[in-house]
C-alpha atoms as a PDB file:
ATOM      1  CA  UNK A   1     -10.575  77.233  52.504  1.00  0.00           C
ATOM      2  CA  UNK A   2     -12.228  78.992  55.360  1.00  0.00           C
ATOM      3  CA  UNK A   3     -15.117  79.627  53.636  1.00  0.00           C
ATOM      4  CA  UNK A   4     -15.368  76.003  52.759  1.00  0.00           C
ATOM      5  CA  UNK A   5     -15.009  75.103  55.802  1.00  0.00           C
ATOM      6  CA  UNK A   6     -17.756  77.699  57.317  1.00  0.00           C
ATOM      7  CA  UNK A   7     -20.045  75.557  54.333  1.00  0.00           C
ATOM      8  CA  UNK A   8     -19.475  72.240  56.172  1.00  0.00           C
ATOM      9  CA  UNK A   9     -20.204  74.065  59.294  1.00  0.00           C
ATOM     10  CA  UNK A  10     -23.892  75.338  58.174  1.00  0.00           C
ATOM     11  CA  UNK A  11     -24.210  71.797  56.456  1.00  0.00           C
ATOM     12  CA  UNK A  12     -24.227  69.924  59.989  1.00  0.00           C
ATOM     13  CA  UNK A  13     -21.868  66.809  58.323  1.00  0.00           C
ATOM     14  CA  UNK A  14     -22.874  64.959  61.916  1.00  0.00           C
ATOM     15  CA  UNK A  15     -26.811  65.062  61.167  1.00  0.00           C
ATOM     16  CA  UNK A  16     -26.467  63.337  57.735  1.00  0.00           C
ATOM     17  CA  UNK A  17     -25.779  59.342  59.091  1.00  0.00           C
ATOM     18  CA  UNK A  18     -29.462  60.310  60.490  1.00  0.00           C
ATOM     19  CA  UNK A  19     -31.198  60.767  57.566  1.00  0.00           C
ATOM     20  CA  UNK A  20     -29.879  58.224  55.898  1.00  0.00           C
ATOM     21  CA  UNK A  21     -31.538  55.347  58.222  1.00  0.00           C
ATOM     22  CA  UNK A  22     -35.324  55.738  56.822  1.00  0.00           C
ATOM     23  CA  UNK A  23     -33.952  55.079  53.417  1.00  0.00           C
ATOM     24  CA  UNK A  24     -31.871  52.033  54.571  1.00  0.00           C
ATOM     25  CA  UNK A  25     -34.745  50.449  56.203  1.00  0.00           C
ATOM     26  CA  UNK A  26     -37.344  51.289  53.152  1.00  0.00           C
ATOM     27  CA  UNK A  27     -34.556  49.825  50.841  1.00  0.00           C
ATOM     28  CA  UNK A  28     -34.529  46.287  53.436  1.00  0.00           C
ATOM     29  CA  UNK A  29     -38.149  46.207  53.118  1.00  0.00           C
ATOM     30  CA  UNK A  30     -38.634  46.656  50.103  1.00  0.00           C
ATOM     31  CA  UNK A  31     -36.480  43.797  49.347  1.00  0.00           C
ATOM     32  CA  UNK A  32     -38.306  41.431  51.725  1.00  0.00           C
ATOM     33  CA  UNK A  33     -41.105  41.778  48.709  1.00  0.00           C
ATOM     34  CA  UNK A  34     -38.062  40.510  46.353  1.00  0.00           C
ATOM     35  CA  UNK A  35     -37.620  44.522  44.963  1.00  0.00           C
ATOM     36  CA  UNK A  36     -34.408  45.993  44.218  1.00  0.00           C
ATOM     37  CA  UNK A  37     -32.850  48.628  41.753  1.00  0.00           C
ATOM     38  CA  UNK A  38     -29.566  50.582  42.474  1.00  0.00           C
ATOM     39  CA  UNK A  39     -30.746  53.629  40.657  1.00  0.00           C
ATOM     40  CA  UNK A  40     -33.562  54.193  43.476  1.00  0.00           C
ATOM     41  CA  UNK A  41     -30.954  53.179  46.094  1.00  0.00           C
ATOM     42  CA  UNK A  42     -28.433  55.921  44.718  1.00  0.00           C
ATOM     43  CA  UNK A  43     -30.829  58.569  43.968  1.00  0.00           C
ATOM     44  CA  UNK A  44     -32.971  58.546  47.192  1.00  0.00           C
ATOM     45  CA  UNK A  45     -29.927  58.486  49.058  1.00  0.00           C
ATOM     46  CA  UNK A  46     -28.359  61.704  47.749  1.00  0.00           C
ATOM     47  CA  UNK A  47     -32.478  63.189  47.666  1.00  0.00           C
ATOM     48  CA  UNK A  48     -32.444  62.372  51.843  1.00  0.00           C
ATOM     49  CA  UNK A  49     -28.877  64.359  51.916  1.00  0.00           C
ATOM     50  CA  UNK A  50     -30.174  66.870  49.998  1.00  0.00           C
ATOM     51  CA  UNK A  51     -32.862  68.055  51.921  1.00  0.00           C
ATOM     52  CA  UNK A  52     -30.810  67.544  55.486  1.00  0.00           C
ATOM     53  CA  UNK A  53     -28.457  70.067  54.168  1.00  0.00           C
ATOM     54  CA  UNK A  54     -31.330  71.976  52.883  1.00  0.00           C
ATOM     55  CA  UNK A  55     -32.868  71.802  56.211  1.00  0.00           C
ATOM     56  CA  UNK A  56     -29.546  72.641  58.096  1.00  0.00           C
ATOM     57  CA  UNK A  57     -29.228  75.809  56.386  1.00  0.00           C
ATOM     58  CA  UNK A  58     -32.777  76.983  56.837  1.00  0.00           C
ATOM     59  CA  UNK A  59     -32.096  75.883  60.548  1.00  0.00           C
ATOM     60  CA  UNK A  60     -28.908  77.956  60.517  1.00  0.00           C
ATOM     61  CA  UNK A  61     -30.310  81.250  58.642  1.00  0.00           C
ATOM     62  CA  UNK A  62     -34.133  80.914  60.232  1.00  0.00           C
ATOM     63  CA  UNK A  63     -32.211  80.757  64.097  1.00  0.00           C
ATOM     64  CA  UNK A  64     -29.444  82.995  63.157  1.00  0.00           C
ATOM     65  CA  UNK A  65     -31.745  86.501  62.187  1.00  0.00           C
ATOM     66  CA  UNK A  66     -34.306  85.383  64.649  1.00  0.00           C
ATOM     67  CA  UNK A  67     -31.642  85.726  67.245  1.00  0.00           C
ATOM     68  CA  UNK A  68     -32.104  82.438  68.514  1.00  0.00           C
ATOM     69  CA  UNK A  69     -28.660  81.615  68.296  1.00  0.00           C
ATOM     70  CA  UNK A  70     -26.574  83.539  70.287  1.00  0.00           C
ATOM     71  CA  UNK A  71     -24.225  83.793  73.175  1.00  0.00           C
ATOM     72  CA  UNK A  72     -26.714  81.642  75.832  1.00  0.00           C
ATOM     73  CA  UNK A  73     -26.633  78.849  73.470  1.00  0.00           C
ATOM     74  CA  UNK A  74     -24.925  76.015  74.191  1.00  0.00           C
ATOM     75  CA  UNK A  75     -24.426  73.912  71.564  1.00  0.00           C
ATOM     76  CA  UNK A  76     -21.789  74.528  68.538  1.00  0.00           C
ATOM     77  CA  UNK A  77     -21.648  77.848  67.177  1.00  0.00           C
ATOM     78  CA  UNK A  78     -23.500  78.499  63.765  1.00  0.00           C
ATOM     79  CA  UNK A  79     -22.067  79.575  60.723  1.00  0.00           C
ATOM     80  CA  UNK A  80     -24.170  82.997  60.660  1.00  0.00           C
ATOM     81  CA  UNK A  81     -24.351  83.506  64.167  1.00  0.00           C
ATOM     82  CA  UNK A  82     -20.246  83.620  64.016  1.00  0.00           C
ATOM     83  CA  UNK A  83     -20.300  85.536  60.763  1.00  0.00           C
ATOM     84  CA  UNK A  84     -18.162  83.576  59.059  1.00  0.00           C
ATOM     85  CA  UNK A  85     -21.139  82.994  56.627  1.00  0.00           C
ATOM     86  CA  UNK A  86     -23.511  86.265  56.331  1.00  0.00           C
ATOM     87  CA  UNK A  87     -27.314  86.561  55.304  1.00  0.00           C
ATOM     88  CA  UNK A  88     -26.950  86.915  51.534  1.00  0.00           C
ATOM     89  CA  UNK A  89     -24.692  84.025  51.627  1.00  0.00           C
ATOM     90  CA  UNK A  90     -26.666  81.871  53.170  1.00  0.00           C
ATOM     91  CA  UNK A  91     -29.619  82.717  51.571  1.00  0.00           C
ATOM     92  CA  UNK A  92     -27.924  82.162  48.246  1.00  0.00           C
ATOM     93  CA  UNK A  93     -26.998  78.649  49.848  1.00  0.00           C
ATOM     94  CA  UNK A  94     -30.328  77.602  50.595  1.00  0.00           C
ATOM     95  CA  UNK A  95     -31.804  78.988  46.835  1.00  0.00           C
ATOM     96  CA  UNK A  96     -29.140  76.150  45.512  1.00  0.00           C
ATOM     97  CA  UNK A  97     -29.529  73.575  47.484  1.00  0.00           C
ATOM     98  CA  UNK A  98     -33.306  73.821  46.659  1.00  0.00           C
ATOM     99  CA  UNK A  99     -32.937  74.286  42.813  1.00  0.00           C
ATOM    100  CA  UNK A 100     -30.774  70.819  43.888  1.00  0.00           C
ATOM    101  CA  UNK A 101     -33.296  69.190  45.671  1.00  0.00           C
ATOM    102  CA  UNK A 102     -35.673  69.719  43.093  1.00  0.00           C
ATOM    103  CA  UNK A 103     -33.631  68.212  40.325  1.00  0.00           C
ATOM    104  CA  UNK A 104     -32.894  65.105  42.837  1.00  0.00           C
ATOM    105  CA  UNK A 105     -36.700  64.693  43.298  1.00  0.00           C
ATOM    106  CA  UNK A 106     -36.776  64.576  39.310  1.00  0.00           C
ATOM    107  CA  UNK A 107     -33.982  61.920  38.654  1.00  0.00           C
ATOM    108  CA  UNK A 108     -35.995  59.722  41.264  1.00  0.00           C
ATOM    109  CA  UNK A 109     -39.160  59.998  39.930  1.00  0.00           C
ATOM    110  CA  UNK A 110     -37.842  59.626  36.689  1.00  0.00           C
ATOM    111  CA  UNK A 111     -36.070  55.882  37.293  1.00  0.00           C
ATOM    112  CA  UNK A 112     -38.654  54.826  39.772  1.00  0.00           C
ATOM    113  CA  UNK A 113     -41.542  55.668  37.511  1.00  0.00           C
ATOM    114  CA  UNK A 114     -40.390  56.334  34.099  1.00  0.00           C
ATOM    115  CA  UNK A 115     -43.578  56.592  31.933  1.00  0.00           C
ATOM    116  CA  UNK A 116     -45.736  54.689  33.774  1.00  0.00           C
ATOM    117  CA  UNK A 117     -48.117  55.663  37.084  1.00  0.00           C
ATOM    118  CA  UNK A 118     -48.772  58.883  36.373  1.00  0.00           C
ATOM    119  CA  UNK A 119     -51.105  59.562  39.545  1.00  0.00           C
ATOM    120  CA  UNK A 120     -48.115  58.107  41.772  1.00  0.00           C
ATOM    121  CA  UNK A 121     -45.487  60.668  39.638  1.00  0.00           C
ATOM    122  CA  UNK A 122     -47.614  63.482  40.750  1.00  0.00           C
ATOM    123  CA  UNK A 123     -47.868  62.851  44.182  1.00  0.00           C
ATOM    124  CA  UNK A 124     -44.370  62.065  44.714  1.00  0.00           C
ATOM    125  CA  UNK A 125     -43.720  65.556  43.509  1.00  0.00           C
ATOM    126  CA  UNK A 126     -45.546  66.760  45.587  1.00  0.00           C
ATOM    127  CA  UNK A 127     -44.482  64.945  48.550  1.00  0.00           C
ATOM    128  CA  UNK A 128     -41.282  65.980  47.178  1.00  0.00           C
ATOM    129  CA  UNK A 129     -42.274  69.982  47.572  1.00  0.00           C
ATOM    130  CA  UNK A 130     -44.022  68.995  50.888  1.00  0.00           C
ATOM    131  CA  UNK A 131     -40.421  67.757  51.931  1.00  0.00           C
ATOM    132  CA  UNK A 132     -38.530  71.207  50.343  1.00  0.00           C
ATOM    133  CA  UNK A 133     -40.911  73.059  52.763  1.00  0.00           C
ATOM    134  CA  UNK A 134     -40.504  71.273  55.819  1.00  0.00           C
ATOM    135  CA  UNK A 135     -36.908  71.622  55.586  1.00  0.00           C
ATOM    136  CA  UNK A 136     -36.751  75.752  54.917  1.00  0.00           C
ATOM    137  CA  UNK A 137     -40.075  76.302  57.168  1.00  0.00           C
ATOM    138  CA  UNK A 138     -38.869  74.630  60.189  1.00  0.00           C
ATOM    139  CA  UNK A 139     -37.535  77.672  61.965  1.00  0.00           C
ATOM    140  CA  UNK A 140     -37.815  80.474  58.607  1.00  0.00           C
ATOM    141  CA  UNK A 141     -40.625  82.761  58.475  1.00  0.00           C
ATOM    142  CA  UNK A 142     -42.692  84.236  61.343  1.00  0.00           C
ATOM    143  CA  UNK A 143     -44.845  81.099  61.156  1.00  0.00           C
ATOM    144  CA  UNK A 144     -42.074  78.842  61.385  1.00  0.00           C
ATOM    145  CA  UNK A 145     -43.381  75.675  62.871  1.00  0.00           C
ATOM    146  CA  UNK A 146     -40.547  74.825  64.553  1.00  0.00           C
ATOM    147  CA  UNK A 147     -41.145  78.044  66.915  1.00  0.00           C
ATOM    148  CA  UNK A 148     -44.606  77.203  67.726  1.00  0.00           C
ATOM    149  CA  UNK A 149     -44.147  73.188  68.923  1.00  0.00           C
ATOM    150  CA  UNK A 150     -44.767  71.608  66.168  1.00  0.00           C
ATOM    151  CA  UNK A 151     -41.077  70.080  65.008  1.00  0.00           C
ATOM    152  CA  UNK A 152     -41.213  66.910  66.617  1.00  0.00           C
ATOM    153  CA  UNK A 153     -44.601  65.864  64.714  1.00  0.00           C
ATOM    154  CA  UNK A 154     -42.858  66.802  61.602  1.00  0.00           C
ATOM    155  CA  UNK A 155     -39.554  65.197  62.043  1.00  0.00           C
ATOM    156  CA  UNK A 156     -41.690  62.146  62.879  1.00  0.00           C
ATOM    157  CA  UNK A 157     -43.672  61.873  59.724  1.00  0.00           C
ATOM    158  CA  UNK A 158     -40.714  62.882  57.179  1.00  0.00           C
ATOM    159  CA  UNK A 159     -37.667  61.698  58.937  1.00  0.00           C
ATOM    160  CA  UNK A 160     -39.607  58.377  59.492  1.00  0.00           C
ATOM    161  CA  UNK A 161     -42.665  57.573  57.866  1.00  0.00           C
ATOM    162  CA  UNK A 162     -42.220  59.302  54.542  1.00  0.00           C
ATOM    163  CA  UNK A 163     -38.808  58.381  54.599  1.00  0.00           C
ATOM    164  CA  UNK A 164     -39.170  54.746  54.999  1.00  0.00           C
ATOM    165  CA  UNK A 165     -42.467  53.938  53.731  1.00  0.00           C
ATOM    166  CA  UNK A 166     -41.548  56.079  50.799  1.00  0.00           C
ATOM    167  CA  UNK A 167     -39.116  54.606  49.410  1.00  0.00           C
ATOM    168  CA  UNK A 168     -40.096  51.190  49.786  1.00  0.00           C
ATOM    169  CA  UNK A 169     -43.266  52.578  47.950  1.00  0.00           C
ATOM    170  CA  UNK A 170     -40.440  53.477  45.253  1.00  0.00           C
ATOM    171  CA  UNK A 171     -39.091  50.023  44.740  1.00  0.00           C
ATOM    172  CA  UNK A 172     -42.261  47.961  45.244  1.00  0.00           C
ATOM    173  CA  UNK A 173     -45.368  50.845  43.974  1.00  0.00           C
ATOM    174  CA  UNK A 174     -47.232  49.266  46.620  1.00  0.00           C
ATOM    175  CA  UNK A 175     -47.694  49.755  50.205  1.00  0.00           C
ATOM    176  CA  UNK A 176     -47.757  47.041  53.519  1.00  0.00           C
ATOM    177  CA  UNK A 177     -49.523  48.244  56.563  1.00  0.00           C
ATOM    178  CA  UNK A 178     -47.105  46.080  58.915  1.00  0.00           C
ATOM    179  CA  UNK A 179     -44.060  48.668  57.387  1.00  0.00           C
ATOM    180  CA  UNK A 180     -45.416  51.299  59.286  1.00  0.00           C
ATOM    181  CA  UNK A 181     -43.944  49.867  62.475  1.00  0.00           C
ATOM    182  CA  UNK A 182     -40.205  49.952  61.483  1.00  0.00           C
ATOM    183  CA  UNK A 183     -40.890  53.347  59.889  1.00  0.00           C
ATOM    184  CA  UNK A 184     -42.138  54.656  63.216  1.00  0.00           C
ATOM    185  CA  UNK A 185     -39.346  53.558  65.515  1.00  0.00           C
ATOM    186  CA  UNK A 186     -37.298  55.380  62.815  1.00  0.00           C
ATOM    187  CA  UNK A 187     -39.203  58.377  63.156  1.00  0.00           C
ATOM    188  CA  UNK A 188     -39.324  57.707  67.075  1.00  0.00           C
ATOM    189  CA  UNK A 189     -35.591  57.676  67.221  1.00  0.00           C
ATOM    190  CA  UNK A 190     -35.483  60.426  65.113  1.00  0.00           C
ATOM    191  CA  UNK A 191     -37.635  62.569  67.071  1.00  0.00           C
ATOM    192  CA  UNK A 192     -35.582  61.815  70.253  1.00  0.00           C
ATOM    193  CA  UNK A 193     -32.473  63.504  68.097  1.00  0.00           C
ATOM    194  CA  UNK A 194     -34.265  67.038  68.184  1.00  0.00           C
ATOM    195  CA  UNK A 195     -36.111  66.480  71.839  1.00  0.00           C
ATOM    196  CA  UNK A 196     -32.132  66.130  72.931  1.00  0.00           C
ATOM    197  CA  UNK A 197     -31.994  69.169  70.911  1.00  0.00           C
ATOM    198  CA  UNK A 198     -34.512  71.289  72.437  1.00  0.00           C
ATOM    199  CA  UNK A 199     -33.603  69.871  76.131  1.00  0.00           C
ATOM    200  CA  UNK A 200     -30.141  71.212  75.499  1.00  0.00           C
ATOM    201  CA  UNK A 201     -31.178  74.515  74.406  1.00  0.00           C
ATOM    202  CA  UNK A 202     -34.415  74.974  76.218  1.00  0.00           C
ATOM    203  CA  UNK A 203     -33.659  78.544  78.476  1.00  0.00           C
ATOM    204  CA  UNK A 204     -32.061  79.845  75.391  1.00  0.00           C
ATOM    205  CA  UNK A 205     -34.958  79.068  73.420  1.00  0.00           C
ATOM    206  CA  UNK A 206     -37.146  79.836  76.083  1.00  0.00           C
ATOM    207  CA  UNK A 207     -35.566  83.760  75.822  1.00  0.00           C
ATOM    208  CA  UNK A 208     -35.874  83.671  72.599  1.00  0.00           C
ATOM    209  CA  UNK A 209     -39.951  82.922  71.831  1.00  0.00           C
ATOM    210  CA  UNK A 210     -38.991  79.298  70.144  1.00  0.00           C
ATOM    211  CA  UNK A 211     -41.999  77.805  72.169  1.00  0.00           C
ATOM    212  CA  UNK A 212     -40.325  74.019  71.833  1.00  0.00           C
ATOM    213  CA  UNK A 213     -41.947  71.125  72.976  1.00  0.00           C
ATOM    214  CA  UNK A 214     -39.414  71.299  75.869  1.00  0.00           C
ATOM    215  CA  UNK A 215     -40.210  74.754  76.543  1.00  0.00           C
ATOM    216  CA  UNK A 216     -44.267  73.869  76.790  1.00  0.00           C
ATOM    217  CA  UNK A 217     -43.189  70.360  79.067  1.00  0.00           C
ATOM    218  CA  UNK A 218     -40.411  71.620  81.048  1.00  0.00           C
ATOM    219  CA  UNK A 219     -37.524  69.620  81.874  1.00  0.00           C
ATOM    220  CA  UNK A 220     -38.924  66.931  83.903  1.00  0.00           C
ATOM    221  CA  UNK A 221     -41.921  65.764  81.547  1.00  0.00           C
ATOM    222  CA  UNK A 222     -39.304  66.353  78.146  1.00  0.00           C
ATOM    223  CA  UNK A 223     -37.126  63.697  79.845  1.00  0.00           C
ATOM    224  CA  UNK A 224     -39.894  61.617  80.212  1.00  0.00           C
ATOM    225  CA  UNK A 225     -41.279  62.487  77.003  1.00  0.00           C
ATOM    226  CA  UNK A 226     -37.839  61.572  75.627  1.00  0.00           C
ATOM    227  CA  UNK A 227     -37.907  57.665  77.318  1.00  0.00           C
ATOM    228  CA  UNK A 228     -40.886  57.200  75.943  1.00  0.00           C
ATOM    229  CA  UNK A 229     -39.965  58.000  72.213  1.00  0.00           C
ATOM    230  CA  UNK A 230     -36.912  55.362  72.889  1.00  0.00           C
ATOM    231  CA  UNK A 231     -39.356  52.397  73.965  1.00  0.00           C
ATOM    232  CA  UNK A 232     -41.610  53.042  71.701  1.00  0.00           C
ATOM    233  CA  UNK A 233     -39.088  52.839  69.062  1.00  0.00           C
ATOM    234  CA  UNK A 234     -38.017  49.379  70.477  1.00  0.00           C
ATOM    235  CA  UNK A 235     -41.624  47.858  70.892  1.00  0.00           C
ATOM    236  CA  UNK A 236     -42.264  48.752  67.462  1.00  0.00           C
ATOM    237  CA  UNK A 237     -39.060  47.313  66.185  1.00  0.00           C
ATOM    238  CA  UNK A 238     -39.048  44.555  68.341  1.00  0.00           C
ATOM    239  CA  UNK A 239     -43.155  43.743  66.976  1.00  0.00           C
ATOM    240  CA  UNK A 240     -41.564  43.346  63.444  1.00  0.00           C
ATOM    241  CA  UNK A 241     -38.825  41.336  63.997  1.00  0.00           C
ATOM    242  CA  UNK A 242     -41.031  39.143  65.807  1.00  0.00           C
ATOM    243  CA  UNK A 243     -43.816  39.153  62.904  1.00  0.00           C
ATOM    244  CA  UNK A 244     -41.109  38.880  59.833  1.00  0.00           C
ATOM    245  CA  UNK A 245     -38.335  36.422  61.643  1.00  0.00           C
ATOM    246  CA  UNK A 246     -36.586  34.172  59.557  1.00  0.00           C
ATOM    247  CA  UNK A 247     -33.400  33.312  61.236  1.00  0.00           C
ATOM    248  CA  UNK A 248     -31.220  35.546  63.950  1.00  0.00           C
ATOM    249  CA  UNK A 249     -29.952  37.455  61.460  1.00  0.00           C
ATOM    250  CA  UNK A 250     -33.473  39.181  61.164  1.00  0.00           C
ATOM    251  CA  UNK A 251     -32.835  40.067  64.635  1.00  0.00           C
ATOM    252  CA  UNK A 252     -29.504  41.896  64.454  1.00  0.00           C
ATOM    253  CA  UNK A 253     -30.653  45.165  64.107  1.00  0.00           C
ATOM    254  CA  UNK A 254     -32.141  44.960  67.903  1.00  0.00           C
ATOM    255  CA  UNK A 255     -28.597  45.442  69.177  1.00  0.00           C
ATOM    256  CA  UNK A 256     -28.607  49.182  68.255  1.00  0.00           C
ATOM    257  CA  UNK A 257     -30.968  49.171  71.135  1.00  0.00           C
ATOM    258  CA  UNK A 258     -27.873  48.325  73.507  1.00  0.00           C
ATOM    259  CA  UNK A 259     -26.637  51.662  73.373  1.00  0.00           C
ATOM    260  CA  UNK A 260     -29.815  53.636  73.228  1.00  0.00           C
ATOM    261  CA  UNK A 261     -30.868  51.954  76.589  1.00  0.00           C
ATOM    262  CA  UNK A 262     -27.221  53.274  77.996  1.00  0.00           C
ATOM    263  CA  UNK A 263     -28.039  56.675  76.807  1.00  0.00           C
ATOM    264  CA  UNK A 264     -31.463  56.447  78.795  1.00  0.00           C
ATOM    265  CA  UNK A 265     -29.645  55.526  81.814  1.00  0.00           C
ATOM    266  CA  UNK A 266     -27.236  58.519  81.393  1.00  0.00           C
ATOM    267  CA  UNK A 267     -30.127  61.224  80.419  1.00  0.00           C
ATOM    268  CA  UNK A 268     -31.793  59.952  83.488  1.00  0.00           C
ATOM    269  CA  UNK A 269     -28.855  61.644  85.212  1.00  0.00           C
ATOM    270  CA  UNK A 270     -28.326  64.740  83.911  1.00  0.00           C
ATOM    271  CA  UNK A 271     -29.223  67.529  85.350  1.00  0.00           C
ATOM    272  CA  UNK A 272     -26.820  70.474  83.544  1.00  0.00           C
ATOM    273  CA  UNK A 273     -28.526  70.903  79.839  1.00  0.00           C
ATOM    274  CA  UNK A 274     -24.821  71.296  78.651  1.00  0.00           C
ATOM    275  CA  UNK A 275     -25.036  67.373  79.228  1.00  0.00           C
ATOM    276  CA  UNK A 276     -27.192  66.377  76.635  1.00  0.00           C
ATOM    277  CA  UNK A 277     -24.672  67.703  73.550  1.00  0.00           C
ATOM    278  CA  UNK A 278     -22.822  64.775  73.771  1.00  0.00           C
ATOM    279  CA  UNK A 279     -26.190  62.894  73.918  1.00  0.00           C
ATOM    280  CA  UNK A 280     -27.024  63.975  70.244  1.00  0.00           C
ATOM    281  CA  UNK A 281     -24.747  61.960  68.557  1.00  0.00           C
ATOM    282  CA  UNK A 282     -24.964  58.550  70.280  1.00  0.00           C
ATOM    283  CA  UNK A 283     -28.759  58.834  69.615  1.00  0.00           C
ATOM    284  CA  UNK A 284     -28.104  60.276  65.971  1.00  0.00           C
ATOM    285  CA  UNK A 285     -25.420  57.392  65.640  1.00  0.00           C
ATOM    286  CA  UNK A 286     -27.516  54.829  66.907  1.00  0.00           C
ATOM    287  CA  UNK A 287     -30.081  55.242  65.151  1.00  0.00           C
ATOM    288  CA  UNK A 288     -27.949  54.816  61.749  1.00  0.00           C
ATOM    289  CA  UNK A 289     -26.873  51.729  63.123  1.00  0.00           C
ATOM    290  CA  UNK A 290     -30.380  50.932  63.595  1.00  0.00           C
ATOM    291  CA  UNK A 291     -30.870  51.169  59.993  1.00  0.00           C
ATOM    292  CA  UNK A 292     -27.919  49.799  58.628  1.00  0.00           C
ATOM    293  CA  UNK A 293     -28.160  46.406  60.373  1.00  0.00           C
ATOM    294  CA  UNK A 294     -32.170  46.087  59.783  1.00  0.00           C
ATOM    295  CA  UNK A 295     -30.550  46.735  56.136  1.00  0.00           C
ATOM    296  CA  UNK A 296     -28.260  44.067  56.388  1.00  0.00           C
ATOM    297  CA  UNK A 297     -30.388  41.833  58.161  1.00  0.00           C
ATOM    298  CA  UNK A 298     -33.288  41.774  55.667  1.00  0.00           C
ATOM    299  CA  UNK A 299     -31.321  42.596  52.574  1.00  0.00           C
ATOM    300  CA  UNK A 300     -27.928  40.625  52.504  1.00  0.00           C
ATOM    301  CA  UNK A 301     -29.126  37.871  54.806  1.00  0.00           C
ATOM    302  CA  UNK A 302     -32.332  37.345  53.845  1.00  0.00           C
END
């Protein structure tokens, strides 16, 4: 029981309502072009989980021998950095969730494609591997791009753009420009998850060589940098909804903003990084809501 228990630790339970909002919101658009199919719906749902967990793990092993988590971080402890998991544990975790992933990626392919499109098989897979090595890469390895700035670029593209405009792409096999707007306030949002991250954790990382985003800003300009990824995520919503309005229940997923623009107001305040913890989940929460509503709004009401 302890051991399972240290499993649900390294699997980050509270990041997984996250991931699941790109796939909501490609699943409401796709709709909008009268597509559907509960096999896509199923599968790319447990694919998204799949790689979170996959990513948590790296995230846990990668910051756990690089040192990174230790006794001047603030946020939850880690699985390896309390020992309750160890290195060829967790390794042997991540090697199965992968083998996982991988079979995931297949089912999808397999139901959204079947025998047909070929070319669009192919580079599914291989978005599919792009997305396997984004989640171990972020912090594993001596390159690991989350040391050296570059995480927030990446969350944006897979937790948002490939997310949503992927699996729309799924149900429809074609792609709308104007979907790129709701996909980006996803990957906005999503991206404002890990910059309350990093602003937590910034003079631990800092000691540690994890050269952030934070870390390269500072404070001041990551809180700025962090009300900017929340209005941009609204103006882009708020341009859709405009462009694709067909009665108010089109417009419903606009109150997840309510509580984002609260949690601006409180950032603005903070001053003791131990303040932003809390932080992570409204955002993370918030932006599930997000997606769930724009789901309902364009999918049950439409």
């Amino acid at each position: 029981m302890i051991k399972f228990r240290a499993w649900l630790s390294a699997a980050r339970l509270r990041t997984l309502p996250l991931s699941l909002s790109g796939i909501l919101v490609g699943t409401a658009l796709a709709n909008i072009y009268g597509k559907w199919d509960i096999y896509i719906f199923i599968l790319a749902l447990l694919t998204t989980v799949a790689f979170q967990i996959t990513s948590n793990f790296a995230n846990d092993y990668g910051d756990g021998v690089k040192g990174t988590d230790n006794e001047d971080r603030i946020g939850p402890m880690r699985a390896l950095q309390s020992g309750r998991l160890s290195v060829s544990e967790l390794k042997t975790g991540i090697r199965i969730a992968v083998v996982i992933d991988v079979f995931l990626v297949f089912l999808l392919l397999y139901f959204s494609f079947e025998q047909e499109h070929l070319q669009y098989v192919l580079l599914f897979a291989l978005l599919g591997i792009a997305s396997i090595w984004a989640a171990i890469k972020y912090t594993i390895g001596n390159n690991a791009y989350g040391y050296r700035g570059f995480g927030d670029l990446f969350v944006f593209i897979f937790f948002g753009l490939l997310s949503v405009l992927g699996s729309m792409f799924l149900y429809t096999k074609f792609f709308m420009p104007i979907a790129i707007l709701p996909a980006a306030s996803i990957g906005f949002l999503s991206t404002a998850v890990l910059n309350l991250n990093n602003l937590r954790d910034a003079e631990s990382d800092k000691k540690s060589n994890k050269d952030t985003l934070v870390v390269k800003l500072g404070a001041a300009k990551g809180k700025a940098y962090h009300y900017a990824l929340i209005i941009l995520a609204f103006i882009c919503m708020s341009i859709f909804v405009g462009s694709h309005f067909y009665s108010w229940k089109s417009a419903i997923c606009m109150i997840a903003f309510v509580p984002l623009f609260i949690h601006l107001r409180l950032v603005s305040k903070i001053e003791s990084p131990r303040n932003f913890d809390p932080e992570l989940k409204k955002v993370a929460l918030s932006t599930f809501l997000l997606g769930f509503l724009f789901y309902l709004g364009y999918y049950y009401f439409l």
